[in-house]
C-alpha atoms as a PDB file:
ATOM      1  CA  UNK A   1     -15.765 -14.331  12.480  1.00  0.00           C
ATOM      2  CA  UNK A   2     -15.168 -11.832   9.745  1.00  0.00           C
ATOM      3  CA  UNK A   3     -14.672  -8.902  12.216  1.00  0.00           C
ATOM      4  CA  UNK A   4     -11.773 -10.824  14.498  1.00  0.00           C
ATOM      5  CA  UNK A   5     -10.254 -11.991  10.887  1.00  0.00           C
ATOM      6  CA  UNK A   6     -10.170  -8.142   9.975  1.00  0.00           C
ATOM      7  CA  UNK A   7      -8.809  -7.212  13.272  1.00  0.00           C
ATOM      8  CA  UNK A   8      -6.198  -9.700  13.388  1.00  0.00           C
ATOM      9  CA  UNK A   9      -5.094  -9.503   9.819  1.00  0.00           C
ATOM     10  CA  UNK A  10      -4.607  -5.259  10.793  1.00  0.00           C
ATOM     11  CA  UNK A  11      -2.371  -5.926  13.787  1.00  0.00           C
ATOM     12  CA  UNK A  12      -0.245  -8.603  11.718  1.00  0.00           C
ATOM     13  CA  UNK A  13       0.062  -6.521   8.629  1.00  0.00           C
ATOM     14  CA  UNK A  14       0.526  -3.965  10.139  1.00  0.00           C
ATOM     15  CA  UNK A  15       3.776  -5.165  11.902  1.00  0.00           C
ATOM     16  CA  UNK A  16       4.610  -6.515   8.751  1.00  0.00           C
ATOM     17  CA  UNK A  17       4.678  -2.924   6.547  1.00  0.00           C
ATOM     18  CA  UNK A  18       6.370  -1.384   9.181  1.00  0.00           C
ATOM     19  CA  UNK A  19       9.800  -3.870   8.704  1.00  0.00           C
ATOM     20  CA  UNK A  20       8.896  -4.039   4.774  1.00  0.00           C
ATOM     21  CA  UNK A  21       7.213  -1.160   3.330  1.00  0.00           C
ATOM     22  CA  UNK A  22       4.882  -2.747   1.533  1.00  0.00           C
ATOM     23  CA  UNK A  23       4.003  -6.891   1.808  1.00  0.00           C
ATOM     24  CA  UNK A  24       1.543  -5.808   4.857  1.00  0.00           C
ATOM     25  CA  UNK A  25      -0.830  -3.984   2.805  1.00  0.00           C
ATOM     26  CA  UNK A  26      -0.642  -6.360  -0.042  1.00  0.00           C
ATOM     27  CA  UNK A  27      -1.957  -8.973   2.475  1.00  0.00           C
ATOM     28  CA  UNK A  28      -4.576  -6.925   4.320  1.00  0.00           C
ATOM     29  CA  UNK A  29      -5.797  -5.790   0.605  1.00  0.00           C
ATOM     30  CA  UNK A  30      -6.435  -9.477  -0.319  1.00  0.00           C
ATOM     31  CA  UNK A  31      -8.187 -10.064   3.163  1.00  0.00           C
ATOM     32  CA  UNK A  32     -10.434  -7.358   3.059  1.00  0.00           C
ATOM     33  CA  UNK A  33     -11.457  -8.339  -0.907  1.00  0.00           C
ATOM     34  CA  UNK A  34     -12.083 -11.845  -0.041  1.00  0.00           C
ATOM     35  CA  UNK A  35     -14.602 -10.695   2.840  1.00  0.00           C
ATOM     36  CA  UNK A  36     -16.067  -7.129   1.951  1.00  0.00           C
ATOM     37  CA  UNK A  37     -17.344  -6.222  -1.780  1.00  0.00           C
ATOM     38  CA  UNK A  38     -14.517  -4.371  -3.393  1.00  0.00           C
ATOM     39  CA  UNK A  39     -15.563  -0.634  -2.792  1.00  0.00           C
ATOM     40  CA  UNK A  40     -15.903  -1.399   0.544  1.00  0.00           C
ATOM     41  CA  UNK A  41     -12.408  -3.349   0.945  1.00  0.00           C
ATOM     42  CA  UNK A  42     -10.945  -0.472  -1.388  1.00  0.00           C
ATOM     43  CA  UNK A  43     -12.173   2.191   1.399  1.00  0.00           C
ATOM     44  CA  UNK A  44     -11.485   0.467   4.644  1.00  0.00           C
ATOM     45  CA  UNK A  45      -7.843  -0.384   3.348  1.00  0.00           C
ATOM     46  CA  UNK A  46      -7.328   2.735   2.656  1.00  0.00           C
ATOM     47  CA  UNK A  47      -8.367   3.895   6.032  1.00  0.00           C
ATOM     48  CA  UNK A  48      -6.722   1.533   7.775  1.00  0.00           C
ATOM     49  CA  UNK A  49      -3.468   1.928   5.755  1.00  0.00           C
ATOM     50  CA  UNK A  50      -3.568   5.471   5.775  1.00  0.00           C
ATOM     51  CA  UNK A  51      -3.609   5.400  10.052  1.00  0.00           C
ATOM     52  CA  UNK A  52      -0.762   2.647   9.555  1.00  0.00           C
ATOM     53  CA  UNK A  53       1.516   4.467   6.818  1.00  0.00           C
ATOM     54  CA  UNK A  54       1.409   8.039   8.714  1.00  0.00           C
ATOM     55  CA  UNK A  55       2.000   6.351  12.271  1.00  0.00           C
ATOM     56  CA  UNK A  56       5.004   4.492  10.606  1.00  0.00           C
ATOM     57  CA  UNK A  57       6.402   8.030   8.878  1.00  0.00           C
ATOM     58  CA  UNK A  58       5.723  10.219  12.160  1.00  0.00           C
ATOM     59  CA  UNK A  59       7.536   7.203  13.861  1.00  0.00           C
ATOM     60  CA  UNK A  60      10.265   7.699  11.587  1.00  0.00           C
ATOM     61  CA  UNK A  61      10.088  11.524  11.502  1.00  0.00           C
ATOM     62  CA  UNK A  62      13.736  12.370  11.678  1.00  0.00           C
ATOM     63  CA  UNK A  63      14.405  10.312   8.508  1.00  0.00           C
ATOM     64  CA  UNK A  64      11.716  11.695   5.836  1.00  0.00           C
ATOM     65  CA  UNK A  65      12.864  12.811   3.206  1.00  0.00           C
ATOM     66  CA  UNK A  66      10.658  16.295   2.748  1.00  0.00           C
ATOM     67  CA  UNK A  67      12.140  17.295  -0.954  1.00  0.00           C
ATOM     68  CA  UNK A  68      10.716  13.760  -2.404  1.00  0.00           C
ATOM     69  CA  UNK A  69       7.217  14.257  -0.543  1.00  0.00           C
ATOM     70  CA  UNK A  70       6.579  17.763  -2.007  1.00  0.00           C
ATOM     71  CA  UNK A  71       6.979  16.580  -5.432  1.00  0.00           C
ATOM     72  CA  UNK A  72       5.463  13.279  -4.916  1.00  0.00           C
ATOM     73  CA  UNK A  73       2.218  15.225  -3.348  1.00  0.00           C
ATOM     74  CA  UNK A  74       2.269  17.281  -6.666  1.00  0.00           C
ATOM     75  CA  UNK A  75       1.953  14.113  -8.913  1.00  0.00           C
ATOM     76  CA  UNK A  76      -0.266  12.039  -6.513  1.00  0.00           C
ATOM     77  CA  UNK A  77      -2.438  15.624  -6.711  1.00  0.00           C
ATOM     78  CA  UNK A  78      -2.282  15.457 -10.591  1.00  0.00           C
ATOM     79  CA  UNK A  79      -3.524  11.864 -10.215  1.00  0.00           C
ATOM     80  CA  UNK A  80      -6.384  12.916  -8.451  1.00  0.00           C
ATOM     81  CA  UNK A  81      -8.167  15.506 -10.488  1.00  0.00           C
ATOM     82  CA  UNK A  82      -7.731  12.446 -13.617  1.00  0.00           C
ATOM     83  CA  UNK A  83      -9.245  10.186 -11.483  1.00  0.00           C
ATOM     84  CA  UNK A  84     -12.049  12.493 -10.698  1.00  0.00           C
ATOM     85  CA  UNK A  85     -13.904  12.320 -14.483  1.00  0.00           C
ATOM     86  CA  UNK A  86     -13.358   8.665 -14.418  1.00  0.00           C
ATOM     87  CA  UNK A  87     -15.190   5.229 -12.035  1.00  0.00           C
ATOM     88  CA  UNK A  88     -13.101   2.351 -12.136  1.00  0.00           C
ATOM     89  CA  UNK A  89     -14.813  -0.474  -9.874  1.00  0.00           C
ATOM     90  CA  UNK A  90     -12.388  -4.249 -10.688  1.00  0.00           C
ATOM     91  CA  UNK A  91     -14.279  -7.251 -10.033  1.00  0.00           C
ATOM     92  CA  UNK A  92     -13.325  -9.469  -7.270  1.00  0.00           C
ATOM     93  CA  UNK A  93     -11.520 -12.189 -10.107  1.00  0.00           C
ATOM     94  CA  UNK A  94      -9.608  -9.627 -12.042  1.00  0.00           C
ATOM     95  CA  UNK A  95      -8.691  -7.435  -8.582  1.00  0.00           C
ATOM     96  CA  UNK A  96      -6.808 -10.412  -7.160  1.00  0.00           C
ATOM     97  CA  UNK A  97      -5.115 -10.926 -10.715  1.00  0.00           C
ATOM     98  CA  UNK A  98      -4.244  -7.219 -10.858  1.00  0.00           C
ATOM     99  CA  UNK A  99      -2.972  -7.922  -6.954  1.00  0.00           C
ATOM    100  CA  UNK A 100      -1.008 -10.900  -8.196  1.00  0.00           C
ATOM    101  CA  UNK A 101       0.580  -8.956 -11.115  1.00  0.00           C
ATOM    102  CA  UNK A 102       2.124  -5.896  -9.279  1.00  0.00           C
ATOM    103  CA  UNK A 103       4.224  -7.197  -7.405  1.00  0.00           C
ATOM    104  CA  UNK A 104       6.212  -8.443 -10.356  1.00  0.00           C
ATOM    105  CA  UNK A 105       7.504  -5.188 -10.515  1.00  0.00           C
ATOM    106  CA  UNK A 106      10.303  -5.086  -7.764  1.00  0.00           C
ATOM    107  CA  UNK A 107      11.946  -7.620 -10.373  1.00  0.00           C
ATOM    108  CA  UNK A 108      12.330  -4.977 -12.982  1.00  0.00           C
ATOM    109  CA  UNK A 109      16.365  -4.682 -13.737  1.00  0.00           C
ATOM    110  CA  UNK A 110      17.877  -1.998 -12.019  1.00  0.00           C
ATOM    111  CA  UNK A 111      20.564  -1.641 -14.676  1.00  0.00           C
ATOM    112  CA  UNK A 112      17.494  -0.982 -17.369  1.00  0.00           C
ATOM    113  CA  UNK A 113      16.014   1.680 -14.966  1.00  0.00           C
ATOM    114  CA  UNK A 114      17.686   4.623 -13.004  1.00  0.00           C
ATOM    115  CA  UNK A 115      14.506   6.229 -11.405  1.00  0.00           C
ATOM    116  CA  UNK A 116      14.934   7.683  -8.130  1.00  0.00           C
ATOM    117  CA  UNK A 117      12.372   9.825  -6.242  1.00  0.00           C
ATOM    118  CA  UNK A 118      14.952  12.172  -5.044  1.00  0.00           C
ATOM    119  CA  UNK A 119      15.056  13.485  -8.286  1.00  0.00           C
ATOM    120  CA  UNK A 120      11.878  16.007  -8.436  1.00  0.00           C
ATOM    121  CA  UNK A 121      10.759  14.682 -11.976  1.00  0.00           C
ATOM    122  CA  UNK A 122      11.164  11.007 -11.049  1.00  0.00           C
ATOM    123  CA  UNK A 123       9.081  12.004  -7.437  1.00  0.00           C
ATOM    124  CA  UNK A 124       6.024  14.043  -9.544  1.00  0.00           C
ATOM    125  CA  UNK A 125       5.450  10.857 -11.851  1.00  0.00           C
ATOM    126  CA  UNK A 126       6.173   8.220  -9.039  1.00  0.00           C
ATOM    127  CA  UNK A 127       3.185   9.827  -7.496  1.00  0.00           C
ATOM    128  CA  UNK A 128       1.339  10.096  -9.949  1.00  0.00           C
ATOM    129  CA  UNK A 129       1.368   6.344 -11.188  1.00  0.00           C
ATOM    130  CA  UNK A 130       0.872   5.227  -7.516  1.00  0.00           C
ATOM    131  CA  UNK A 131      -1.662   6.960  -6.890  1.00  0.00           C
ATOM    132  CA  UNK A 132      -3.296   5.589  -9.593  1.00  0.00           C
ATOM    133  CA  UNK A 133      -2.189   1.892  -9.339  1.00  0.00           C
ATOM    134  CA  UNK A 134      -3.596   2.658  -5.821  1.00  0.00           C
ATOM    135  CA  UNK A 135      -6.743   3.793  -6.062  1.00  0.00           C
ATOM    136  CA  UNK A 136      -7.352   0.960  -9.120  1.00  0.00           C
ATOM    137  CA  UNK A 137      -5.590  -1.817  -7.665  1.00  0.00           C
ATOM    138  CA  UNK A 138      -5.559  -1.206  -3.704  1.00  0.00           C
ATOM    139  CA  UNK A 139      -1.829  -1.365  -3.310  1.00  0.00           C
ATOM    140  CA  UNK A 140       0.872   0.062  -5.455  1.00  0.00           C
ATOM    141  CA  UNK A 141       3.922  -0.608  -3.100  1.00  0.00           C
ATOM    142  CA  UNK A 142       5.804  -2.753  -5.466  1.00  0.00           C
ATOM    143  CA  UNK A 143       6.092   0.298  -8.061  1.00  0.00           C
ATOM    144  CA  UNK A 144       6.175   2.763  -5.256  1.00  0.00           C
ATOM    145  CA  UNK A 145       9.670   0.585  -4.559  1.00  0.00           C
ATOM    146  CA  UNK A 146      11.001   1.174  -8.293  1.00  0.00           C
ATOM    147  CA  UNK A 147      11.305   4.734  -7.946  1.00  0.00           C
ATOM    148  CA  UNK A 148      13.077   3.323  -4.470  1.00  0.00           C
ATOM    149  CA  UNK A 149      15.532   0.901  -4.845  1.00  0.00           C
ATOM    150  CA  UNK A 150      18.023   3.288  -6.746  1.00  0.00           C
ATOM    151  CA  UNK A 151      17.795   5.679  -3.688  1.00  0.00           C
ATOM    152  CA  UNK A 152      21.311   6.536  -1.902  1.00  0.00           C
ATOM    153  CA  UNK A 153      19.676   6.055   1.934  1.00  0.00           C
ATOM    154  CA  UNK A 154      19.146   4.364   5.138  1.00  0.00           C
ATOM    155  CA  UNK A 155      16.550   2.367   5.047  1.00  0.00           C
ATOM    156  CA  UNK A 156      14.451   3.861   7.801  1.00  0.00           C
ATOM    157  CA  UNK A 157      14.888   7.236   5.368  1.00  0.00           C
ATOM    158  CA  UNK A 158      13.614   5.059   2.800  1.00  0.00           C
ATOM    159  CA  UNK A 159      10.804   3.200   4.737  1.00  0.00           C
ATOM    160  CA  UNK A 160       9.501   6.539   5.938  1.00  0.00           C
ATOM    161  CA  UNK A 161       9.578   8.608   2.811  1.00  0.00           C
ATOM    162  CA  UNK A 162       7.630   5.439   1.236  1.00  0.00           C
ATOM    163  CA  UNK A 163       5.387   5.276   4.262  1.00  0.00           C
ATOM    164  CA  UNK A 164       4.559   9.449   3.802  1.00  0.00           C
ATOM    165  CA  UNK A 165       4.130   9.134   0.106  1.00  0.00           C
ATOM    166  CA  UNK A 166       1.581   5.988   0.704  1.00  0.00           C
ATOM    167  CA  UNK A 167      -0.795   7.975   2.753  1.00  0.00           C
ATOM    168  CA  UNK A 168      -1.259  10.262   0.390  1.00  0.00           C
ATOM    169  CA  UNK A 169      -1.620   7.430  -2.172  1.00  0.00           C
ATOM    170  CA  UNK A 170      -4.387   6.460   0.842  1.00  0.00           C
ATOM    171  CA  UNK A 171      -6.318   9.232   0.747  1.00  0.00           C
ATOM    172  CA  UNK A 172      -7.308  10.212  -2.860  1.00  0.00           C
ATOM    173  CA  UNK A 173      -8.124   6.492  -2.616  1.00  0.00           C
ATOM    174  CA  UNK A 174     -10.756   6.821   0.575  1.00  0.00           C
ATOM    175  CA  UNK A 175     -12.430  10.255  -1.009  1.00  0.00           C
ATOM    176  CA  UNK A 176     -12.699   8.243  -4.360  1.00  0.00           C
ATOM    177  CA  UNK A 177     -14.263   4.754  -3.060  1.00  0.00           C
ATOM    178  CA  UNK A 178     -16.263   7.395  -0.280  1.00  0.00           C
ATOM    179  CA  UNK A 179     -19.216   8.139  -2.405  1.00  0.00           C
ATOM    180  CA  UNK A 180     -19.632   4.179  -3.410  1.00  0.00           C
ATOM    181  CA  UNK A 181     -19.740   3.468   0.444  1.00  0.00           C
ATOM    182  CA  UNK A 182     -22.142   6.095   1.030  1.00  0.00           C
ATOM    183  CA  UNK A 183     -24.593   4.573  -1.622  1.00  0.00           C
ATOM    184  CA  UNK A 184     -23.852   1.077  -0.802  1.00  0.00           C
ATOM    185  CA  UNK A 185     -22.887   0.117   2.890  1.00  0.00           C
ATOM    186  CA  UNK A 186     -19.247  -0.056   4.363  1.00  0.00           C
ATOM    187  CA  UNK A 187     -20.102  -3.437   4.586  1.00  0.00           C
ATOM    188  CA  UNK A 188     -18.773  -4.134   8.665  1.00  0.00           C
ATOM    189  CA  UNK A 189     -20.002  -2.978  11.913  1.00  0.00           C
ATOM    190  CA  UNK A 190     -18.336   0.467  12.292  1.00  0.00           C
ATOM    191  CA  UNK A 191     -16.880  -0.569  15.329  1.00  0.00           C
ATOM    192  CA  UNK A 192     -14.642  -3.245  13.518  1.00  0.00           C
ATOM    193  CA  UNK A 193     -13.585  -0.459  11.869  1.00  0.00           C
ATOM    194  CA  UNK A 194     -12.590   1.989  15.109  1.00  0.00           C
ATOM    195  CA  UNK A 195     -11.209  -1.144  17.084  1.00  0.00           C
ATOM    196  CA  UNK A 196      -8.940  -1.564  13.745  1.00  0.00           C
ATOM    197  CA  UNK A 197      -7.362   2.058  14.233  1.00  0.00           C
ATOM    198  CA  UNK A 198      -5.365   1.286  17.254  1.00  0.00           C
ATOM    199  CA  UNK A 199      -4.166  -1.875  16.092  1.00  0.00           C
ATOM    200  CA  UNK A 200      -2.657  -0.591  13.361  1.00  0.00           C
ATOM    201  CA  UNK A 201      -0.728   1.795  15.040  1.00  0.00           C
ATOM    202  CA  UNK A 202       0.582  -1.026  17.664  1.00  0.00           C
ATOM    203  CA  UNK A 203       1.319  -3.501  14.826  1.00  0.00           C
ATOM    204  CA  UNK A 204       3.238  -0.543  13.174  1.00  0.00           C
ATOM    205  CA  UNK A 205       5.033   0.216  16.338  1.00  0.00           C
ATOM    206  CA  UNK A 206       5.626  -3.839  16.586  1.00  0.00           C
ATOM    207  CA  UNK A 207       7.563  -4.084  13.365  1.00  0.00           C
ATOM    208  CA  UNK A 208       9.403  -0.784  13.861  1.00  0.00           C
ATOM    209  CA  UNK A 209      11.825  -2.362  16.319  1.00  0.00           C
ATOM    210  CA  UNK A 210      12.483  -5.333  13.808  1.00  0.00           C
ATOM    211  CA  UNK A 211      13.243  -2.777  11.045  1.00  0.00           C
ATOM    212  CA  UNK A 212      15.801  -1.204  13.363  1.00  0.00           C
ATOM    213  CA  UNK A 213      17.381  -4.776  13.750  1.00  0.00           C
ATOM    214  CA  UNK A 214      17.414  -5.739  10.160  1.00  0.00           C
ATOM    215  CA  UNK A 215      20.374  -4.732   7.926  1.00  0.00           C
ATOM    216  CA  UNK A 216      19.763  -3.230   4.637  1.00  0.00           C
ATOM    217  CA  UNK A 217      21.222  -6.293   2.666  1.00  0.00           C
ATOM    218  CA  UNK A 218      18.429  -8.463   4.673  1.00  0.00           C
ATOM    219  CA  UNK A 219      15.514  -5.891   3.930  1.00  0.00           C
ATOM    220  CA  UNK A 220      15.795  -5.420   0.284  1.00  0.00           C
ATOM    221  CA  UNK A 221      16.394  -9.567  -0.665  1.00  0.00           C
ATOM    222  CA  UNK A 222      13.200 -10.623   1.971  1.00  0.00           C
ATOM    223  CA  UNK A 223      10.824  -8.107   0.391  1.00  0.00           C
ATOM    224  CA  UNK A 224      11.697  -9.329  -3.151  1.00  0.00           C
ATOM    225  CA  UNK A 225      10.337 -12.567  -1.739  1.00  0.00           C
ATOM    226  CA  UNK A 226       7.463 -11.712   0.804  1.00  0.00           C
ATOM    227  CA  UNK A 227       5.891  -9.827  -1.955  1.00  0.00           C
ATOM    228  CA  UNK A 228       6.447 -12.310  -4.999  1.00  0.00           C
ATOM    229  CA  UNK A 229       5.314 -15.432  -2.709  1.00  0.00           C
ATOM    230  CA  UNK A 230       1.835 -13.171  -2.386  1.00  0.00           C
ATOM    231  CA  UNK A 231       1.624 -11.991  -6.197  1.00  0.00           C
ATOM    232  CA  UNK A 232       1.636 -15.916  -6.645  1.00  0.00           C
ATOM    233  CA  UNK A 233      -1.091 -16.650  -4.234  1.00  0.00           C
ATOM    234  CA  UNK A 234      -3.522 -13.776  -5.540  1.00  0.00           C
ATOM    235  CA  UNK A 235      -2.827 -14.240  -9.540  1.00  0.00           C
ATOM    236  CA  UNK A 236      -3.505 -18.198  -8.419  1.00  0.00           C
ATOM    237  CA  UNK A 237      -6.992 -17.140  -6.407  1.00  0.00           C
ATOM    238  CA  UNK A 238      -8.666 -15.053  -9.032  1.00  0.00           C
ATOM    239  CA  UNK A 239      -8.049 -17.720 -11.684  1.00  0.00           C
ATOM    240  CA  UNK A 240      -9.912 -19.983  -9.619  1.00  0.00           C
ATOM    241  CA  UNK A 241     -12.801 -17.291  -9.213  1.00  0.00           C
ATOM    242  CA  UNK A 242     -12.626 -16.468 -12.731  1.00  0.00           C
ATOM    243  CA  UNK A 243     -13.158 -20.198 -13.908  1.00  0.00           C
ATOM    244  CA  UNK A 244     -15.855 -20.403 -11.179  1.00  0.00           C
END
């Protein structure tokens, strides 16, 4: 049961991050924490997003925006050799609450804040903090989509660039959670994990067609939503684990 869950949950997210950046891996990141332990869930998301995030960006090729993704790598890189001198493990309780809480985020006023990761500063502490909020929290797409929303773009250049910078994000998370796996179990049948690959990349090829349906009014007010409706459920689930 936990294995077609897993597999199921990939193909929908999947689909779903492709039309909205980011409410997909929120979803498959509280899936994977309520059925692996959290190294584990931490590692296999970021597999499994990383295949998802780089299918979606070579999908949208033509629209990356390369300027942004060479700065962002050079935060996100900075990110990684702090992260190396440090172990942050969240328990299940306060990783759902921390799940909850970042989506909050895409409220921020955009009057109060004028980041944009076109601008090369901006893009080397967007990934920075991303990569970060990543590899501690699982997901980081709601601040990923601060240093976004002020971007002068289509939103396929936007969804792509996003999609690029996450699998970097991706990665330094996989090589960090790698040498807890290694001690501890991944936790699933390796071939959950292999049958998941594929199924990522048709989910992602799925929701692609939607995105190139949706208008850019539509795209920005629905993720505001998906993603709150989700912080609710999470914050709401590790309060109950935390008073169990």
């Amino acid at each position: 049961m936990t294995a077609f869950l897993i597999l199921i949950s990939v193909l929908a997210t999947a689909a779903l991050s492709a039309v909205f950046g980011m409410a997909g891996g929120l979803i498959l990141m509280g899936v994977l924490a309520a059925l692996l332990p959290v190294a584990s869930a931490m590692f296999v998301h970021g597999i499994l997003q990383g295949v998802s995030n780089g299918w979606r960006a070579f999908l949208l090729r033509d629209y990356l925006l390369w300027r942004t993704i060479v700065w962002y790598a050079a935060g996100a890189i900075a990110a990684a050799l702090v992260l190396a001198g440090v172990s942050v493990v969240l328990s299940r309780p306060l990783l759902f609450i921390v799940l909850g809480l970042v989506p909050l985020l895409v409220w921020l006023p955009r009057r109060h804040l004028h980041l944009d990761f076109t601008r090369p500063v901006h893009a080397v502490l967007c990934g920075f903090l991303v990569t970060g909020l990543n590899v501690i929290a699982g997901v980081a797409g709601p601040l990923l989509d601060v240093f976004a929303q002020n971007v002068d773009a289509d939103r396929r250049a936007v969804v792509a660039t996003k999609a690029a910078t996450q699998l970097a994000a991706h990665l330094v998370k996989i090589v960090y959670y790698l040498p807890l796996v290694l001690d501890q179990g991944l936790g699933l049948p390796v071939w959950v994990l292999a049958a998941a690959i594929p199924l990522s990349v048709a989910g992602t090829m799925a929701g692609a067609r939607v995105l190139d349906a949706m208008s850019d009014t539509h795209f920005r007010r629905w993720t505001k939503r998906l993603v709150t409706a989700i912080g609710a459920v999470y914050v709401i689930r590790g309060l109950i684990l935390l008073a169990g």
